[in-house]
Protein backbone atom coordinates (compact mmCIF):
# COMPACT_ATOMS: atom_id res chain seq x y z
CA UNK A 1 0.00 0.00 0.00
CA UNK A 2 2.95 2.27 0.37
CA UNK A 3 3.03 5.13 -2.63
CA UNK A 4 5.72 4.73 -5.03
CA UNK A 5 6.68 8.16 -5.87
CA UNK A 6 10.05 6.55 -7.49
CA UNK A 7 10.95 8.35 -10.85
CA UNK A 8 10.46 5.45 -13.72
CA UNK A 9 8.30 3.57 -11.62
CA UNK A 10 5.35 2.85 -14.34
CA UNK A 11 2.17 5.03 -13.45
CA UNK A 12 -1.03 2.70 -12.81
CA UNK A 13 1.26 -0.82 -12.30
CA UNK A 14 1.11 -2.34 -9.29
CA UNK A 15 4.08 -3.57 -7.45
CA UNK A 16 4.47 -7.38 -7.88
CA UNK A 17 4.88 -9.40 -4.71
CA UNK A 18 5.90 -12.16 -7.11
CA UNK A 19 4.76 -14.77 -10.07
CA UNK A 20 3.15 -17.50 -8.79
CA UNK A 21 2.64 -18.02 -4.48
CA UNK A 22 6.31 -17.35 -2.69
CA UNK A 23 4.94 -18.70 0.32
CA UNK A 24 4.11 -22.29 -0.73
CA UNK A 25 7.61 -22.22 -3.48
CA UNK A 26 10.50 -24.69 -2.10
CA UNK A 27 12.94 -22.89 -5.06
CA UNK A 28 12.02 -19.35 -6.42
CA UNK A 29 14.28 -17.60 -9.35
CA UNK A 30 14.95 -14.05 -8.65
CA UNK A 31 15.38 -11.27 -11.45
CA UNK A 32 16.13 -7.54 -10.48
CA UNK A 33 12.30 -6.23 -11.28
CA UNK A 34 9.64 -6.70 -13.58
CA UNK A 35 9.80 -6.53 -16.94
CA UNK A 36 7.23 -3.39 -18.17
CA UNK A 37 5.98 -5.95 -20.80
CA UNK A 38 3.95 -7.44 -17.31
CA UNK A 39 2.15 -4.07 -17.77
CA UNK A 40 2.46 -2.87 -21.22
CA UNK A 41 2.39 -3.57 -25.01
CA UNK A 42 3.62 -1.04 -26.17
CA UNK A 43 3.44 2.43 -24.19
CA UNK A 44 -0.18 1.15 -23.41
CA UNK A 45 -1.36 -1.07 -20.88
CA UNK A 46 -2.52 -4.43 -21.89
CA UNK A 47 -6.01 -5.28 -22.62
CA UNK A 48 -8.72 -6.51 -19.83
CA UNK A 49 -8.67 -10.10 -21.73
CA UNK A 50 -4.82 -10.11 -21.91
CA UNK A 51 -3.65 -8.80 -18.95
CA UNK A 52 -0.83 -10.52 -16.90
CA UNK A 53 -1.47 -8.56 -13.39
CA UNK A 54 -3.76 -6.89 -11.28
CA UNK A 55 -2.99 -2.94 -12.30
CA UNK A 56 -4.76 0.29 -11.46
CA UNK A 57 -6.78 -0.63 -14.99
CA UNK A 58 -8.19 -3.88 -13.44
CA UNK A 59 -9.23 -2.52 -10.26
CA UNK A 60 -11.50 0.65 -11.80
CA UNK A 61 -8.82 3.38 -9.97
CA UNK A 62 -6.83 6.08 -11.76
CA UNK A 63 -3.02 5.43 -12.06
CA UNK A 64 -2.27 7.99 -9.10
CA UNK A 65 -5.22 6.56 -6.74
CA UNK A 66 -4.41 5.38 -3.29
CA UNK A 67 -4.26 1.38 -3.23
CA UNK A 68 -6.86 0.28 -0.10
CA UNK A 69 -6.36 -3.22 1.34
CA UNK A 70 -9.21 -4.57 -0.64
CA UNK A 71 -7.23 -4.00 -3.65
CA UNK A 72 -4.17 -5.25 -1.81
CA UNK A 73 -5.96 -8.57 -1.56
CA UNK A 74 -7.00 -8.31 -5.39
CA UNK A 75 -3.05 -7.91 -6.16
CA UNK A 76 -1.75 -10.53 -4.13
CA UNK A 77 -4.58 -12.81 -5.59
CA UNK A 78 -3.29 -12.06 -8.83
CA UNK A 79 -0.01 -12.85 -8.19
CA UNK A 80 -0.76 -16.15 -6.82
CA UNK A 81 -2.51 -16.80 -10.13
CA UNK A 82 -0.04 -15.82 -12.41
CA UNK A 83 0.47 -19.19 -14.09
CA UNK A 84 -2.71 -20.74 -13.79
CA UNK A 85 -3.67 -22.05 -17.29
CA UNK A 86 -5.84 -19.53 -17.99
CA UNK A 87 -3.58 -16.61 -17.53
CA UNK A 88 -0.83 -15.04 -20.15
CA UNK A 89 2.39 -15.32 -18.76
CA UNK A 90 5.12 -13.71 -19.96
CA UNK A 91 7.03 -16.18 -22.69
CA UNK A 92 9.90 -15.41 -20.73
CA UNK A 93 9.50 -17.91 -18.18
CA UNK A 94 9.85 -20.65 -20.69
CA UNK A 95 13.11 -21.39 -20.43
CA UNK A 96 13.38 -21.29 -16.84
CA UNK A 97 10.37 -23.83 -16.77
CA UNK A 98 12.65 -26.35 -19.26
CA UNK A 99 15.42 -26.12 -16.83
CA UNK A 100 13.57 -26.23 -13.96
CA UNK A 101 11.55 -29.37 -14.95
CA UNK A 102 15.40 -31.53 -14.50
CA UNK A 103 14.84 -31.32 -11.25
CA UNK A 104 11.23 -31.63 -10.76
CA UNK A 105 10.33 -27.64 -10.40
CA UNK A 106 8.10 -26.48 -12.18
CA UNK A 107 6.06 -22.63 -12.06
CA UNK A 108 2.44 -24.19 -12.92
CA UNK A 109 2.20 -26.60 -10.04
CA UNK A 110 3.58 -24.09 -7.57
CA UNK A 111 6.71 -25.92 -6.83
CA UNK A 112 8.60 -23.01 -8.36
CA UNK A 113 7.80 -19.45 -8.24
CA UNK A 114 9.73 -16.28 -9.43
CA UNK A 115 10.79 -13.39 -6.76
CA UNK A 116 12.64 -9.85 -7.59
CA UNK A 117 14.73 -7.57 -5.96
CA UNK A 118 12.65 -4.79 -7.17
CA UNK A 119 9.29 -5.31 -7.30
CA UNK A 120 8.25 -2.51 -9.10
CA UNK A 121 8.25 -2.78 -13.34
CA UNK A 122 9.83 0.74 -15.25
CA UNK A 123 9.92 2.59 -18.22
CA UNK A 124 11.97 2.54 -19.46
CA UNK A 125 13.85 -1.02 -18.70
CA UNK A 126 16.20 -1.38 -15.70
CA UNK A 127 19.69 -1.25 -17.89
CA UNK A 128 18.07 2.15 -18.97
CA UNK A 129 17.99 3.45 -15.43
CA UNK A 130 19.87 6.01 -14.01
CA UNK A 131 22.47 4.78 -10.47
CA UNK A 132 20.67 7.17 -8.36
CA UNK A 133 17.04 5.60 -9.18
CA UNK A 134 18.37 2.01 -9.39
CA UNK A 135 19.77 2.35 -5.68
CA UNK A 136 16.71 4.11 -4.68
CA UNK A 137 14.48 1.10 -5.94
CA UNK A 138 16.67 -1.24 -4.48
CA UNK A 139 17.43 0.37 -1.04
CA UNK A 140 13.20 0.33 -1.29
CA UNK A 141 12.38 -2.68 -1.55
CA UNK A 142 15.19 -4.47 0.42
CA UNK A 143 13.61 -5.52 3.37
CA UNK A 144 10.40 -6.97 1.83
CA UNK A 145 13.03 -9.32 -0.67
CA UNK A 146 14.65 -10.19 3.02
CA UNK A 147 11.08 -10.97 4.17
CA UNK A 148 10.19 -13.51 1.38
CA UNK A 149 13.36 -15.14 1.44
CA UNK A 150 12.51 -15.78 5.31
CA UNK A 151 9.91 -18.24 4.13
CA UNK A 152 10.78 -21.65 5.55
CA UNK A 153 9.30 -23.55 2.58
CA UNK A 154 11.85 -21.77 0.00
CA UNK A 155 15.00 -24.11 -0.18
CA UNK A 156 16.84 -22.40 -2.72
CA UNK A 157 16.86 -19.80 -5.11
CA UNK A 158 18.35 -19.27 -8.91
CA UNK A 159 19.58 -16.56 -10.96
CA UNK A 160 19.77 -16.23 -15.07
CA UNK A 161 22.01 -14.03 -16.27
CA UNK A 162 24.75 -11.85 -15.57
CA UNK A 163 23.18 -8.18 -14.92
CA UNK A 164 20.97 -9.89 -11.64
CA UNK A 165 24.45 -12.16 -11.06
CA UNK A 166 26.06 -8.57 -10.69
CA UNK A 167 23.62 -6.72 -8.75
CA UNK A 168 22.70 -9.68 -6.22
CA UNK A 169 26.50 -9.48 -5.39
CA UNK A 170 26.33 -5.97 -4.10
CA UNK A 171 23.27 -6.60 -2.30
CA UNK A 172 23.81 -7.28 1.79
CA UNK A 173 23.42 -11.27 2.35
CA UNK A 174 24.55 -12.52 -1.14
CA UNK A 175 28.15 -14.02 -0.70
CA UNK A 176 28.51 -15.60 -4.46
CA UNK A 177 31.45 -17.23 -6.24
CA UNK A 178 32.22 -18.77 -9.68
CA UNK A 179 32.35 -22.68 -9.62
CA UNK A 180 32.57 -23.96 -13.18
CA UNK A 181 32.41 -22.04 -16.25
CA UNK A 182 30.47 -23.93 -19.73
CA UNK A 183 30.82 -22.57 -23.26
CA UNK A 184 27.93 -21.17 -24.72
CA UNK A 185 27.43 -21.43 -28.86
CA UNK A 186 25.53 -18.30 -30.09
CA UNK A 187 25.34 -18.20 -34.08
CA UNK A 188 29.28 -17.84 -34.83
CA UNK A 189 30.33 -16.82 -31.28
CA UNK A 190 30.94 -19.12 -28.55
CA UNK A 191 30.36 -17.03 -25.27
CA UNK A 192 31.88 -18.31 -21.58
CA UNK A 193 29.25 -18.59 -18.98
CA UNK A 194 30.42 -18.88 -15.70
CA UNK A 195 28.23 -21.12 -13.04
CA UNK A 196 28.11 -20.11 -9.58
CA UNK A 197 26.83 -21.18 -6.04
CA UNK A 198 26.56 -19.35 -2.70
CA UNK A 199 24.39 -18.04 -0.27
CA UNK A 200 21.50 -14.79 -0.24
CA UNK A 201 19.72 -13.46 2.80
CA UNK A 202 18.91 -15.85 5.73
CA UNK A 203 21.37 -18.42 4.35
CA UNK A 204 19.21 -19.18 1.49
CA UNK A 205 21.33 -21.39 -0.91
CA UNK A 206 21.79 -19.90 -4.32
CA UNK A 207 22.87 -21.42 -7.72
CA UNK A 208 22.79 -19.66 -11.21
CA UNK A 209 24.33 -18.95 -14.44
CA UNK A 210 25.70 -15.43 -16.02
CA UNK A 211 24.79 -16.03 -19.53
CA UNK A 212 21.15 -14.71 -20.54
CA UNK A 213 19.33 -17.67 -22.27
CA UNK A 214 16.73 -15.18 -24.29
CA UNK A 215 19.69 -13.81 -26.13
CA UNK A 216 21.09 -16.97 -27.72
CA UNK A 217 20.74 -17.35 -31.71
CA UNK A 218 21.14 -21.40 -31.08
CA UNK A 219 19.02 -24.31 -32.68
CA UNK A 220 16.55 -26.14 -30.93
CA UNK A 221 18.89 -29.17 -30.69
CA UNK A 222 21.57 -27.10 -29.05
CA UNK A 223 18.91 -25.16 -27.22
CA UNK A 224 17.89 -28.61 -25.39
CA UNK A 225 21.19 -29.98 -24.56
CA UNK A 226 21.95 -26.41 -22.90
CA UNK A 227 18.87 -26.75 -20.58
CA UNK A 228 19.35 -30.42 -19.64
CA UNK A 229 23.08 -29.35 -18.81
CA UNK A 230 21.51 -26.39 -16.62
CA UNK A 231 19.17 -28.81 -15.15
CA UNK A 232 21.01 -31.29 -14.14
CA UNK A 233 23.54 -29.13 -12.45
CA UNK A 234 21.02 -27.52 -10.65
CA UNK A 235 19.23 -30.86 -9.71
CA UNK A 236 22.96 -31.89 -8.35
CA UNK A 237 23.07 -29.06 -6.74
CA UNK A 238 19.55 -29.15 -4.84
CA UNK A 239 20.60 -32.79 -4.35
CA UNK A 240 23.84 -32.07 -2.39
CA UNK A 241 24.33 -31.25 1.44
């Protein structure tokens, strides 16, 4: 219910608590913060029939309205229901769900869910952010990220990509280091990703991956052995003491 008077943050969006129920989750992956295209196509928000989230739209308020606790439950309830069948998630989840399914995860059966740092979507995208307004999100939202990753039911937690691989190391409770590195093939290039393990707030255990998997101009053949590799490192991982 707190007002986000954050510059960037985009006007009539609600903040997401996260995709899919954090408090039932045993692994969540964690991003930095929302992409806008959970909002918006375009500069406009989506349609009522295609619409990903609860926003301002949906709950018949203008964008700089107050947000009461009814609404608050509307939000949350949304959230929860973000990958029901009926819904539109975002396509980028797909790849996360192909690597998650090695070691029996999976976002539409609520084993898995998806957590930020930020949980507040911009326009424009983070990358596009000034320092000042990137620390002033994250400083923000810090102690609600700390409060989810309190859950007891969340075992462990998994990053994609190196932007949220450089970030979570700056943030207080993330102790992270590089374990393995695999080669990534993308059209002519072949691009080093580095693996790494540690720990985030309240001792959660962490595993993840610096290169971004949207980004790669591989087949579908070499698409598949890259997620079962993923996979099954993070099933060993999840596996080990």
């Amino acid at each position: 219910m707190r007002p986000t008077q954050i510059q960037g943050v985009i006007p009539g969006s609600t903040p997401v608590i996260s995709f899919g129920d954090f408090t039932r989750a045993r692994l969540v992956s964690l991003s930095i913060n929302p992409s806008s295209k959970e909002f918006l196509k375009g500069k406009n928000f989506l349609p009522l029939g295609q619409k990903r989230l609860v926003d301002h739209e949906s709950l018949g308020i203008g964008a700089q309205d107050s947000i009461s606790e009814l609404h608050v439950e509307k939000i949350w309830e949304g959230c929860c229901k973000y990958f029901d069948r009926d819904r539109n998630p975002y396509s980028w989840f797909d790849d996360l769900e192909l690597i998650l399914s090695h070691s029996n995860h999976s976002y539409f059966d609520g084993s898995a869910s998806h957590i930020d740092l930020v949980q507040s979507a911009t326009f424009p995208a983070w990358a596009e952010l000034s320092p000042e307004i990137k620390n002033k999100l994250l400083d923000a939202d810090y102690e609600f990220f700390k409060y989810q990753t309190a859950y007891p039911s969340i075992e462990a937690i998994v990053i994609n990509g190196r932007q949220v691989y450089d970030v979570a190391k700056h943030t207080p409770g993330f102790d992270l280091k590089i374990s393995d590195q695999i080669l990534l093939k993308s059209g002519n290039r072949v691009i080093p990703t580095s693996i790494f393990t540690g720990v985030a707030p309240n001792n959660k255990r962490v595993f993840g991956w610096t290169g971004t998997l949207k980004s790669l101009r591989i087949d579908a053949d070499e698409r598949a052995n890259l997620y079962s590799n993923l996979g099954e490192r993070l099933g060993r991982f999840l596996s080990s003491t």
